[in-house]
C-alpha atoms as a PDB file:
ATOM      1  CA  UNK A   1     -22.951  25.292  51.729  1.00  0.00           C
ATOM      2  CA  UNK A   2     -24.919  22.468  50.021  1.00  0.00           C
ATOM      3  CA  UNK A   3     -23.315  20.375  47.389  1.00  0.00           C
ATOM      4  CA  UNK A   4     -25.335  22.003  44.533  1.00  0.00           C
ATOM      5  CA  UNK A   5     -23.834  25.070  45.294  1.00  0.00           C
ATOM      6  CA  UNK A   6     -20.510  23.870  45.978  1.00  0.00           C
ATOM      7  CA  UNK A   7     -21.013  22.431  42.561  1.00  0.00           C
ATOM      8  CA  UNK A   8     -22.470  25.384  40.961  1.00  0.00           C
ATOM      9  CA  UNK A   9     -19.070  27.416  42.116  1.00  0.00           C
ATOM     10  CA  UNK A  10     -16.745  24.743  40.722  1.00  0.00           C
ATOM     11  CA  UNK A  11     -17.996  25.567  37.064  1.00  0.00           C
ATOM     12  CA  UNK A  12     -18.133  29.200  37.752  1.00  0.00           C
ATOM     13  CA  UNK A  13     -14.809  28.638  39.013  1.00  0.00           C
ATOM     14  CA  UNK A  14     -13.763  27.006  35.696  1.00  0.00           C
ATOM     15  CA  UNK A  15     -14.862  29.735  33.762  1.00  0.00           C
ATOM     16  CA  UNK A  16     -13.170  32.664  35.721  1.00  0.00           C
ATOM     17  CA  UNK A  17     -10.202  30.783  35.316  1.00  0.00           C
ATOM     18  CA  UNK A  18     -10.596  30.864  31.496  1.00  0.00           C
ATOM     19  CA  UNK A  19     -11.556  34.696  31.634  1.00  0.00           C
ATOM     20  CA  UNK A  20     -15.046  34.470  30.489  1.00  0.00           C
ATOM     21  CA  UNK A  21     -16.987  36.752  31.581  1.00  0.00           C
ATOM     22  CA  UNK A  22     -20.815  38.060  31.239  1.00  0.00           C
ATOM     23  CA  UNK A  23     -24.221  35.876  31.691  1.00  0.00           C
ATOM     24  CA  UNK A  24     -24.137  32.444  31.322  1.00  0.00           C
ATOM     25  CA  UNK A  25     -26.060  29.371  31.738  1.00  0.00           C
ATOM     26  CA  UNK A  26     -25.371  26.534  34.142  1.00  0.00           C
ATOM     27  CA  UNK A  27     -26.820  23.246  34.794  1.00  0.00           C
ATOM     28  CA  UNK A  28     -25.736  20.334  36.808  1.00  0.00           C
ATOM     29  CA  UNK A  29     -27.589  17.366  35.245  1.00  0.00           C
ATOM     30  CA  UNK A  30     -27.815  14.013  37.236  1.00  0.00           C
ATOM     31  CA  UNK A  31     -26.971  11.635  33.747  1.00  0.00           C
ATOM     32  CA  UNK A  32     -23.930   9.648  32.986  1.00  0.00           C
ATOM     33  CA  UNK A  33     -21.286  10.183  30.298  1.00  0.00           C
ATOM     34  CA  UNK A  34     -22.300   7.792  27.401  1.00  0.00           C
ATOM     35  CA  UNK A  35     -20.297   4.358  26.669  1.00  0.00           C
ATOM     36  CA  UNK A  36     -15.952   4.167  26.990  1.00  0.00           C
ATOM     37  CA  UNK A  37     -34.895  27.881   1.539  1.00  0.00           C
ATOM     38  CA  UNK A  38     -37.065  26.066   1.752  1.00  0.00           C
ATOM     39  CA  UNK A  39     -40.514  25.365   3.556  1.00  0.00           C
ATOM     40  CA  UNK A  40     -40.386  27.725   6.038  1.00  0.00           C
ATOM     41  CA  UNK A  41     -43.405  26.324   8.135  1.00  0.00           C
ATOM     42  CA  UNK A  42     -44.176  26.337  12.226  1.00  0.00           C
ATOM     43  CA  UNK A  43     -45.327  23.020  12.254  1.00  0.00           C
ATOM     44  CA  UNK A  44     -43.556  19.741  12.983  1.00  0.00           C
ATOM     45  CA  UNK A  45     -41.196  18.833   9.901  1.00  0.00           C
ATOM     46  CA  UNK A  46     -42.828  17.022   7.618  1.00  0.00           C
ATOM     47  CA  UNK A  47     -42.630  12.836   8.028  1.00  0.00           C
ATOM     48  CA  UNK A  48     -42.532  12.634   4.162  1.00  0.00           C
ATOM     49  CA  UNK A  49     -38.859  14.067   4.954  1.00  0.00           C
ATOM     50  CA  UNK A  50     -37.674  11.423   7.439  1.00  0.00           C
ATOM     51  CA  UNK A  51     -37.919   7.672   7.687  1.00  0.00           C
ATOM     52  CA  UNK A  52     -39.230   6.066  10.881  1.00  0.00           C
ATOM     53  CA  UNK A  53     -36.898   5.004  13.704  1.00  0.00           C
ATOM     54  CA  UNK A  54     -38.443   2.955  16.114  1.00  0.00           C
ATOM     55  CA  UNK A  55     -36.777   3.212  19.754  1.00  0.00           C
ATOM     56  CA  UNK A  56     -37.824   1.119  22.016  1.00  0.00           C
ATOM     57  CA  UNK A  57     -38.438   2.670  25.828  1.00  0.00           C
ATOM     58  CA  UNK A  58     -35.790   0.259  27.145  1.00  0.00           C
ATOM     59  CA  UNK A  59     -32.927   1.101  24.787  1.00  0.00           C
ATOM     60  CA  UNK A  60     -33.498   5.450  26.252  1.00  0.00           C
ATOM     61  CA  UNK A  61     -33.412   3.644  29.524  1.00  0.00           C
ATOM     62  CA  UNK A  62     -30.175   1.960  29.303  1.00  0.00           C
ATOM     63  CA  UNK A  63     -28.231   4.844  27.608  1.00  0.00           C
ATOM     64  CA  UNK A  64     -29.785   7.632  29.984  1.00  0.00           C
ATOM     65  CA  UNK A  65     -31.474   9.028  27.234  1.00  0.00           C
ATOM     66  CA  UNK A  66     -34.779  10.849  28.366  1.00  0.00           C
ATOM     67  CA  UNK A  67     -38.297  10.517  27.317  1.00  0.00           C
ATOM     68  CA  UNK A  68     -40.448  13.198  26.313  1.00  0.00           C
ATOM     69  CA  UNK A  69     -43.002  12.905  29.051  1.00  0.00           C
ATOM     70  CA  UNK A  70     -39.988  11.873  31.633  1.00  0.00           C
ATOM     71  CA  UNK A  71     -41.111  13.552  35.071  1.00  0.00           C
ATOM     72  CA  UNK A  72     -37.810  12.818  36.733  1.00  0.00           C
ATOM     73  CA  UNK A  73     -35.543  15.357  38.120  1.00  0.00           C
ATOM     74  CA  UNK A  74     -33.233  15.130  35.524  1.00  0.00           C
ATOM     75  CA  UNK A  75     -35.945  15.620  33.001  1.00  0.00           C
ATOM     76  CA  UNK A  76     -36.584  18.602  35.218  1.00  0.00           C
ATOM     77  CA  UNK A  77     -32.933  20.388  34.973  1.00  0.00           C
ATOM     78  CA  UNK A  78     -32.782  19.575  31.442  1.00  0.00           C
ATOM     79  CA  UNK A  79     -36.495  21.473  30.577  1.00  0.00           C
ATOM     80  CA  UNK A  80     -34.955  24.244  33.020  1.00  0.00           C
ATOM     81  CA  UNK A  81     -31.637  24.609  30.826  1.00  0.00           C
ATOM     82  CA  UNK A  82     -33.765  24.806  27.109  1.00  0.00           C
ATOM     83  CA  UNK A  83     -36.198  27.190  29.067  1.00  0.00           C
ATOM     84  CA  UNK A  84     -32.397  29.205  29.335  1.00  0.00           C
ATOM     85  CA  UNK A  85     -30.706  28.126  26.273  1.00  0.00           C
ATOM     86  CA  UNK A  86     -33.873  29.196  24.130  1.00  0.00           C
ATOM     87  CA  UNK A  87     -34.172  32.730  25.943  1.00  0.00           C
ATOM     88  CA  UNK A  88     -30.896  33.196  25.129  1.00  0.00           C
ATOM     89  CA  UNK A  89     -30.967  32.203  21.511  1.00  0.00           C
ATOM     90  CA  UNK A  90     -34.038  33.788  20.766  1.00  0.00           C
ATOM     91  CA  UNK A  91     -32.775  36.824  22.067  1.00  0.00           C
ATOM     92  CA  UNK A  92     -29.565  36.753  19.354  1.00  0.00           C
ATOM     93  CA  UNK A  93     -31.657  35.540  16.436  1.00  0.00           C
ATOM     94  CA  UNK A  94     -29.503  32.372  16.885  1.00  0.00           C
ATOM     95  CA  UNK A  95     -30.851  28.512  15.898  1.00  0.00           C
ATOM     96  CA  UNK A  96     -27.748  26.385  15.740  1.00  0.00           C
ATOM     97  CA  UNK A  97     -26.198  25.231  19.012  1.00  0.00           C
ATOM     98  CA  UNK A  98     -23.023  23.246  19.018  1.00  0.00           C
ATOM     99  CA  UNK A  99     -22.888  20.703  22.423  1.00  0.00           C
ATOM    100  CA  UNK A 100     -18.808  20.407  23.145  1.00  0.00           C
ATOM    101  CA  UNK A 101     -16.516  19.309  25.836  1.00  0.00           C
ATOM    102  CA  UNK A 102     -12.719  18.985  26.140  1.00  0.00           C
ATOM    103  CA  UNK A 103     -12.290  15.436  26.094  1.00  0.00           C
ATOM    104  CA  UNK A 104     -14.100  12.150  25.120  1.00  0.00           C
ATOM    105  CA  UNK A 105     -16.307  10.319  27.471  1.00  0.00           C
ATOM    106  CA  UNK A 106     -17.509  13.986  29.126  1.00  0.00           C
ATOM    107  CA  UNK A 107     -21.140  13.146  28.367  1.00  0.00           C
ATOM    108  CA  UNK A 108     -22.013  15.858  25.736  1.00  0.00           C
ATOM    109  CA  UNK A 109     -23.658  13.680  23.700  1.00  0.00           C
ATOM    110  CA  UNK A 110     -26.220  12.420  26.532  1.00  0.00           C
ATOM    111  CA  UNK A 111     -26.861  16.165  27.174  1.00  0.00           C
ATOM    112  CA  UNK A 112     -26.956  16.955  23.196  1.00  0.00           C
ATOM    113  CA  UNK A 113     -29.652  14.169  22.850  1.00  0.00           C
ATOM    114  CA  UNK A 114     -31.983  15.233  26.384  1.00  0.00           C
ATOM    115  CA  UNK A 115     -31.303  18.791  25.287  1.00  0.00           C
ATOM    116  CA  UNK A 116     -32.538  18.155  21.468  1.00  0.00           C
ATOM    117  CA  UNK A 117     -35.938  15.890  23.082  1.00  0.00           C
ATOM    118  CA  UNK A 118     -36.730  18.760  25.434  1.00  0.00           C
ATOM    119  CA  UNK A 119     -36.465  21.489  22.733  1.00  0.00           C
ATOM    120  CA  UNK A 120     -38.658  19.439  20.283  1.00  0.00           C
ATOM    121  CA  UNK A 121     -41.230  18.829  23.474  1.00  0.00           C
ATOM    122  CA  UNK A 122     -41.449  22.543  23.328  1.00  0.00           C
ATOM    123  CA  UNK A 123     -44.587  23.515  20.886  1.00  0.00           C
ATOM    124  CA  UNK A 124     -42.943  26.169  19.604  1.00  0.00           C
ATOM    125  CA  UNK A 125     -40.258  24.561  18.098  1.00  0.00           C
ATOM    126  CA  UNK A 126     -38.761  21.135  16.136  1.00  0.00           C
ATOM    127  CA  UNK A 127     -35.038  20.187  17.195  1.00  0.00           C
ATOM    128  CA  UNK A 128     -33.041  18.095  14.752  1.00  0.00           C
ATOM    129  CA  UNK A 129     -29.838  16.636  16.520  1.00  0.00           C
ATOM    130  CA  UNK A 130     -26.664  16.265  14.012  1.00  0.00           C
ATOM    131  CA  UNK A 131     -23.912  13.833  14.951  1.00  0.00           C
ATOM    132  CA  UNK A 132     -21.121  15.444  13.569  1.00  0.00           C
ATOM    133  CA  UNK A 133     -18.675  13.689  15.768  1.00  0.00           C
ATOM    134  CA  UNK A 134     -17.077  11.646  13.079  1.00  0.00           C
ATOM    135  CA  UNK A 135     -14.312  10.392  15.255  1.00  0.00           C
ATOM    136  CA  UNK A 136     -16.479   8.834  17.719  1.00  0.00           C
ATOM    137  CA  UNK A 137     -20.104   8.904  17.182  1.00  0.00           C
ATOM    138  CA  UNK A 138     -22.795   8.135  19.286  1.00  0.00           C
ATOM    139  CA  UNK A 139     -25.923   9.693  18.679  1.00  0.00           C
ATOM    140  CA  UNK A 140     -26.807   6.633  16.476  1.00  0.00           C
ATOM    141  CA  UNK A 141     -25.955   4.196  19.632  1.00  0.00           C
ATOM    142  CA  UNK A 142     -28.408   6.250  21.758  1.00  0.00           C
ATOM    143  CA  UNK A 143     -31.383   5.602  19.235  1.00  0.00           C
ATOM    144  CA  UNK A 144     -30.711   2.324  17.669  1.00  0.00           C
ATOM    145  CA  UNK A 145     -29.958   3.378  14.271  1.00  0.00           C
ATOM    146  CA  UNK A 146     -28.536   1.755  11.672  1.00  0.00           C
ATOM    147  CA  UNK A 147     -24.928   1.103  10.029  1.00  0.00           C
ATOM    148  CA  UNK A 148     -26.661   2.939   7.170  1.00  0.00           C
ATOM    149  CA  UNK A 149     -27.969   6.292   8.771  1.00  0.00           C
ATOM    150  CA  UNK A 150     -24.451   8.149   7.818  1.00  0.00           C
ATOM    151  CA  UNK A 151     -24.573  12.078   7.660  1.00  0.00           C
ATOM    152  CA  UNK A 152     -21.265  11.691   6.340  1.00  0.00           C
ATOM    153  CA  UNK A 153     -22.616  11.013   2.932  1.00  0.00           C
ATOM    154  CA  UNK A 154     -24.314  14.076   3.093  1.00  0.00           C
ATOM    155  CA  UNK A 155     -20.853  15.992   3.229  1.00  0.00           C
ATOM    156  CA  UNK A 156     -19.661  13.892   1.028  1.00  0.00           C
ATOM    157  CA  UNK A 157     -22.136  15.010  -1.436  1.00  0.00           C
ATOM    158  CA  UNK A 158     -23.414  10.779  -2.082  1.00  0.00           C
ATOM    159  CA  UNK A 159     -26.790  11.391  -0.236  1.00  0.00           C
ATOM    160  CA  UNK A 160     -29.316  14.371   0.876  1.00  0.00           C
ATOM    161  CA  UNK A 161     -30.448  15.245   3.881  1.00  0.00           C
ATOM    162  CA  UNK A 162     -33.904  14.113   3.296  1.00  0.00           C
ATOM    163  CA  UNK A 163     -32.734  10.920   2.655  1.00  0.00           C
ATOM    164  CA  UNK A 164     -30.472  10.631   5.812  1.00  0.00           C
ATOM    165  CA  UNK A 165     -33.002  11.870   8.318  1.00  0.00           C
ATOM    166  CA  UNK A 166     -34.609   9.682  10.546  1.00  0.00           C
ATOM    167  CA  UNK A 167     -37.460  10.746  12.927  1.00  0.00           C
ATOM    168  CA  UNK A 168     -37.502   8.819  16.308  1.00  0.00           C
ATOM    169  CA  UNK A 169     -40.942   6.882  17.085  1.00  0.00           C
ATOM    170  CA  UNK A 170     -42.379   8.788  19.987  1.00  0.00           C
ATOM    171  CA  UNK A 171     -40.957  12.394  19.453  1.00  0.00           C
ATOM    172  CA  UNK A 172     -43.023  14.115  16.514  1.00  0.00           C
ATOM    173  CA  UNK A 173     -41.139  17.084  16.794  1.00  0.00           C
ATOM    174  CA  UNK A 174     -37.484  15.936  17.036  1.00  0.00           C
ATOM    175  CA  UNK A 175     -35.047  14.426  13.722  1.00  0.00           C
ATOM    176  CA  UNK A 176     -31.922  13.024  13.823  1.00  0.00           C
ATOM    177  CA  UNK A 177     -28.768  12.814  11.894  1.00  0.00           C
ATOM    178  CA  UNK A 178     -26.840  10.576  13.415  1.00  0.00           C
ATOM    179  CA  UNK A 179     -23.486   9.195  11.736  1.00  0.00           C
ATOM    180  CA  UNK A 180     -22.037   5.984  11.071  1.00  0.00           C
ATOM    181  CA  UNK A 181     -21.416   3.854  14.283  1.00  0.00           C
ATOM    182  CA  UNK A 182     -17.601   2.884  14.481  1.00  0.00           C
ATOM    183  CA  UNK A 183     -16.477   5.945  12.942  1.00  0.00           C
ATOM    184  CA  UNK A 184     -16.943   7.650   9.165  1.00  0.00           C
ATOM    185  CA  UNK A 185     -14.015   6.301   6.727  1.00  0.00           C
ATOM    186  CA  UNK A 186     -11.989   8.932   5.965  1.00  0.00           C
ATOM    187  CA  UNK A 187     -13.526  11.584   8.378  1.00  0.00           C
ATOM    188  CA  UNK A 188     -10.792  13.727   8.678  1.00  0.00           C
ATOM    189  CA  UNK A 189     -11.784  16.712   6.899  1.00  0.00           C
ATOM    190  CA  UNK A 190     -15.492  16.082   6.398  1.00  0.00           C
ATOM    191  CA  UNK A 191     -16.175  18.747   8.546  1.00  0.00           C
ATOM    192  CA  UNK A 192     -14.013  21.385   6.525  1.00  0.00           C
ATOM    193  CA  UNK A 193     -15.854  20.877   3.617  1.00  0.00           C
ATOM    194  CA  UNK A 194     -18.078  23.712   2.047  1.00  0.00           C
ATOM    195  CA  UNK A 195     -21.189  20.816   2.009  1.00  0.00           C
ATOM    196  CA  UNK A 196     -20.643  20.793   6.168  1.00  0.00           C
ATOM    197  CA  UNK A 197     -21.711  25.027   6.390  1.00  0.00           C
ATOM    198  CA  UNK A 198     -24.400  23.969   3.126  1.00  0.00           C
ATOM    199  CA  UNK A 199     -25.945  21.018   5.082  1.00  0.00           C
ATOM    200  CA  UNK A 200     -25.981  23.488   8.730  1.00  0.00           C
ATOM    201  CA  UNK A 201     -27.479  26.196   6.701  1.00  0.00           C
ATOM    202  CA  UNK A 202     -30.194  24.115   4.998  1.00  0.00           C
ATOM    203  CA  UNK A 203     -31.597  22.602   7.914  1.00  0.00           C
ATOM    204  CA  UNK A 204     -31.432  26.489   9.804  1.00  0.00           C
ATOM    205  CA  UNK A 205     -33.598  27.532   6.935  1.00  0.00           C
ATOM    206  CA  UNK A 206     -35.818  25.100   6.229  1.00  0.00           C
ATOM    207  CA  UNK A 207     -38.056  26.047   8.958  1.00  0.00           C
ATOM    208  CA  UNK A 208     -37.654  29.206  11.189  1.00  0.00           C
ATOM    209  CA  UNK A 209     -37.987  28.024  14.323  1.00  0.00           C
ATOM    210  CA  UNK A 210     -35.997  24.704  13.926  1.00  0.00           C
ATOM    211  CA  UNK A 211     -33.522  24.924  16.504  1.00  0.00           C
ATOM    212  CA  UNK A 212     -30.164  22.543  15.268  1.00  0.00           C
ATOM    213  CA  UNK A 213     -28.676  20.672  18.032  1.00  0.00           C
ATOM    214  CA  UNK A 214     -24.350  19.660  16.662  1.00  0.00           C
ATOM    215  CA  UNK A 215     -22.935  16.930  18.274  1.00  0.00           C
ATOM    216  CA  UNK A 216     -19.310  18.186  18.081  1.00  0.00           C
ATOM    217  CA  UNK A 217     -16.156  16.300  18.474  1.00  0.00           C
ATOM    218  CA  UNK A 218     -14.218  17.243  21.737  1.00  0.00           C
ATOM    219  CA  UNK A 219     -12.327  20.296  21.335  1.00  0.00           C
ATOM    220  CA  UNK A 220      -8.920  18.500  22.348  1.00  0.00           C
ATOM    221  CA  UNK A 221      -8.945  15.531  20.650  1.00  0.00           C
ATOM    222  CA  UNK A 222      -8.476  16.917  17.087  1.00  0.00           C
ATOM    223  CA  UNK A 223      -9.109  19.867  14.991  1.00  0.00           C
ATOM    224  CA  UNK A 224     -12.388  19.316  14.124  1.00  0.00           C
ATOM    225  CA  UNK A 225     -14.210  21.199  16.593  1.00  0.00           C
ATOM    226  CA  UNK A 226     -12.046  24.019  15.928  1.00  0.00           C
ATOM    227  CA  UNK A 227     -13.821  24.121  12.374  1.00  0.00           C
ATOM    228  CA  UNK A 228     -16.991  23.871  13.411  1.00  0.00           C
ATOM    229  CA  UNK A 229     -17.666  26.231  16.172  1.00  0.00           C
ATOM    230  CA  UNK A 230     -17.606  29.248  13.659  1.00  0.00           C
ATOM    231  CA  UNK A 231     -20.679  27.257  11.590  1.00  0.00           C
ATOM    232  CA  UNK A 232     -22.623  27.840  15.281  1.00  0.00           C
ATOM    233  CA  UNK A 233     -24.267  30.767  16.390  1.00  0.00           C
ATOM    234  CA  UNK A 234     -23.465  29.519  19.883  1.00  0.00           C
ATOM    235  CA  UNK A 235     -22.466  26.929  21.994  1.00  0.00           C
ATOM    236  CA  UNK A 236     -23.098  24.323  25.189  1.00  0.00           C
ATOM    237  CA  UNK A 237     -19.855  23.608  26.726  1.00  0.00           C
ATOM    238  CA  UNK A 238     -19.976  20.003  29.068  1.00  0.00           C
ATOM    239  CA  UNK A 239     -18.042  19.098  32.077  1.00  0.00           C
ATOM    240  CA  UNK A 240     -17.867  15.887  33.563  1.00  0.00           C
ATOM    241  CA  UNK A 241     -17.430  16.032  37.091  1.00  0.00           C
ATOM    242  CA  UNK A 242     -14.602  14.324  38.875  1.00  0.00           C
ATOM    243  CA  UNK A 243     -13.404  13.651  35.694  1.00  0.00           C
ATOM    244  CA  UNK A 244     -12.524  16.714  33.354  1.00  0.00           C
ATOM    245  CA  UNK A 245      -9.067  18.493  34.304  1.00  0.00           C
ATOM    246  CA  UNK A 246      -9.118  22.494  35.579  1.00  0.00           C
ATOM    247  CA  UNK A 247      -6.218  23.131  33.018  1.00  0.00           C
ATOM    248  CA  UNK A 248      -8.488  21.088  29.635  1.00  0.00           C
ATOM    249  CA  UNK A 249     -11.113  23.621  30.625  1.00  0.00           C
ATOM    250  CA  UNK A 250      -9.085  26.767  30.769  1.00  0.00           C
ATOM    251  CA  UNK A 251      -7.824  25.566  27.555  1.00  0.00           C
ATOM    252  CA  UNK A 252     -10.610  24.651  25.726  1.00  0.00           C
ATOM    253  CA  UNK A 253     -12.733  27.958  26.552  1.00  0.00           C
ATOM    254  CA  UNK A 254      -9.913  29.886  25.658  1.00  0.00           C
ATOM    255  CA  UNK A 255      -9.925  28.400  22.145  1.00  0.00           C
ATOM    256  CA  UNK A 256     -13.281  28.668  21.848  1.00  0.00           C
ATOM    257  CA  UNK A 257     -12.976  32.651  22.650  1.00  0.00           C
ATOM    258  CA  UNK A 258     -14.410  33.051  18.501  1.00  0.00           C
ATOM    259  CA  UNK A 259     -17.857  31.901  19.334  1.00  0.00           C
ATOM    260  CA  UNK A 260     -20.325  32.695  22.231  1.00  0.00           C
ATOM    261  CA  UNK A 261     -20.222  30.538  24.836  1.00  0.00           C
ATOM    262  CA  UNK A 262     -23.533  30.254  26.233  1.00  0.00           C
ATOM    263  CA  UNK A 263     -23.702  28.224  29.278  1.00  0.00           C
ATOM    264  CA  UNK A 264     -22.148  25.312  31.080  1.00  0.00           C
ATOM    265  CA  UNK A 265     -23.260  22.172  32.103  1.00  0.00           C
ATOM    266  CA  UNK A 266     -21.777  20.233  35.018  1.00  0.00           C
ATOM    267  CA  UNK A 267     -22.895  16.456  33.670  1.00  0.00           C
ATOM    268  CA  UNK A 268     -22.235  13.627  35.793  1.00  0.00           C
ATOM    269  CA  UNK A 269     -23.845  14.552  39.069  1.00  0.00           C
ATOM    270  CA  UNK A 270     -25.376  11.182  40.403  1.00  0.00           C
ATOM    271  CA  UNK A 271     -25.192  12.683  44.121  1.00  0.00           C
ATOM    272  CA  UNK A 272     -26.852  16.060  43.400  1.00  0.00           C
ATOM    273  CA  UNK A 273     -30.096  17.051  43.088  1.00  0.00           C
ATOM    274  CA  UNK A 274     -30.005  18.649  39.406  1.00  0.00           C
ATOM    275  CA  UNK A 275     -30.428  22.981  39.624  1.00  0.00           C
ATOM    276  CA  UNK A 276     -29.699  24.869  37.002  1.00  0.00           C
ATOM    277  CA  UNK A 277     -29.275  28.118  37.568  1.00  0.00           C
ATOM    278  CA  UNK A 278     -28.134  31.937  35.412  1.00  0.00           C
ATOM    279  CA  UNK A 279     -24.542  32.579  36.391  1.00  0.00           C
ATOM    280  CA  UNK A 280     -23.742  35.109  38.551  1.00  0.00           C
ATOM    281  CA  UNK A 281     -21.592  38.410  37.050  1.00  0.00           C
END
């Protein structure tokens, strides 16, 4: 047995542990974890609604962030898992996917970010990315953006999202709200807030085929993810190989029992040859 399939077993593995059960994606991706109603249009959003970001080719380089017309294999596996992930949504009516892991340092944010630039490479759709990882975010460290970008001020009812989102030089169809680097003051709770489901529903509505990438805080680190997996339709659930514990994944899919689970991604595969594939019954 080759070591993609020895890999692809470990995460099915993981799963039967946890009971879950029924089809599911999986993807081993060759990245690294990251650092210790409106218009209702098809097209792009519109750039009157976002400020410029300009990200520079070297700064996606160094945090394994992909471009959009990246031929690499791990460009490959991640068109291969929104070829899935978007069957699978469109097939529920679903358009908000929440990217989760147990811990911190699991690499869902890497996978959030290639996941959200191979959506928006997609014709058929736009992807806007929310950092919702107040704890910890990242999203802005991956794109450059500034001390000022904060979607927290959106949930705190200060800002709006128009004037928070930023689209990324490079990738017409993708936006980002990224949050504050170094952590949101006073974050706890942001998330509970009735202006967190407002803000998730506004940008689900604003265009119908906007697919909403969360950033979410890892499920066993604090409460927040708890309270924002029932604002998803679905979710992308990360493991880092060689580096997330059998028991934090039995534990964290059994929390997250509420809310489809839709596939799993085995991140952190520098010696495999990425191949996403449907799970098996």
């Amino acid at each position: 047995m080759d070591k993609v399939r020895q890999a692809l077993d470990r995460a099915r593995a993981e799963r039967a542990a946890a009971g879950i059960e029924g089809d599911r994606v999986v993807a081993t991706i060759e990245t690294r974890p990251e650092g210790a109603a409106g218009d209702t249009s098809h097209g792009p959003p519109s750039s009157a609604l976002a400020r410029a970001l300009a990200v520079g080719a070297d700064l996606l380089d160094r945090h394994r962030v992909l471009r959009p017309d990246d031929r690499s294999p791990a460009a490959q596996a991640f068109r291969m898992l929104r070829t899935q992930i978007l069957q699978r949504m469109r097939e529920n009516g679903w358009q908000t996917l929440g990217v989760v892991s147990a811990r911190s340092l699991d690499g869902k944010t890497t996978v959030a970010a290639n996941l959200a630039i191979a959506i928006a490479a997609d014709p058929r759709h736009t992807a806007v990315l929310v950092d919702l990882d107040l704890h910890r975010p990242a999203v802005a460290k991956l794109f450059g953006a500034g001390a000022d970008d904060d979607v927290a001020e959106v949930l705190r009812e200060r800002s709006t999202v128009d004037a928070m989102m930023l689209k990324p030089t490079g990738m017409e169809r993708l936006r980002l709200l990224p949050a504050r680097l170094g952590g949101a003051e006073g974050a706890p709770g942001l998330v509970a807030r009735p202006s967190c489901e407002a803000l998730l529903s506004e940008l689900k509505h604003r265009y119908t085929n906007r697919i909403i990438v969360v950033d979410m805080p890892p499920l066993l680190d604090n409460d927040d993810a708890l309270t924002l997996a029932p604002l998803c339709d679905c979710l992308l659930f990360v493991v880092a190989e060689g580096r997330t514990a059998r028991g934090d994944v039995t534990r964290a899919l059994t929390l997250l029992r509420e809310t489809p689970v839709i596939g799993t991604v085995l991140n952190n595969c520098s010696s495999l040859s990425p191949a996403p594939a449907p799970a098996q019954r």
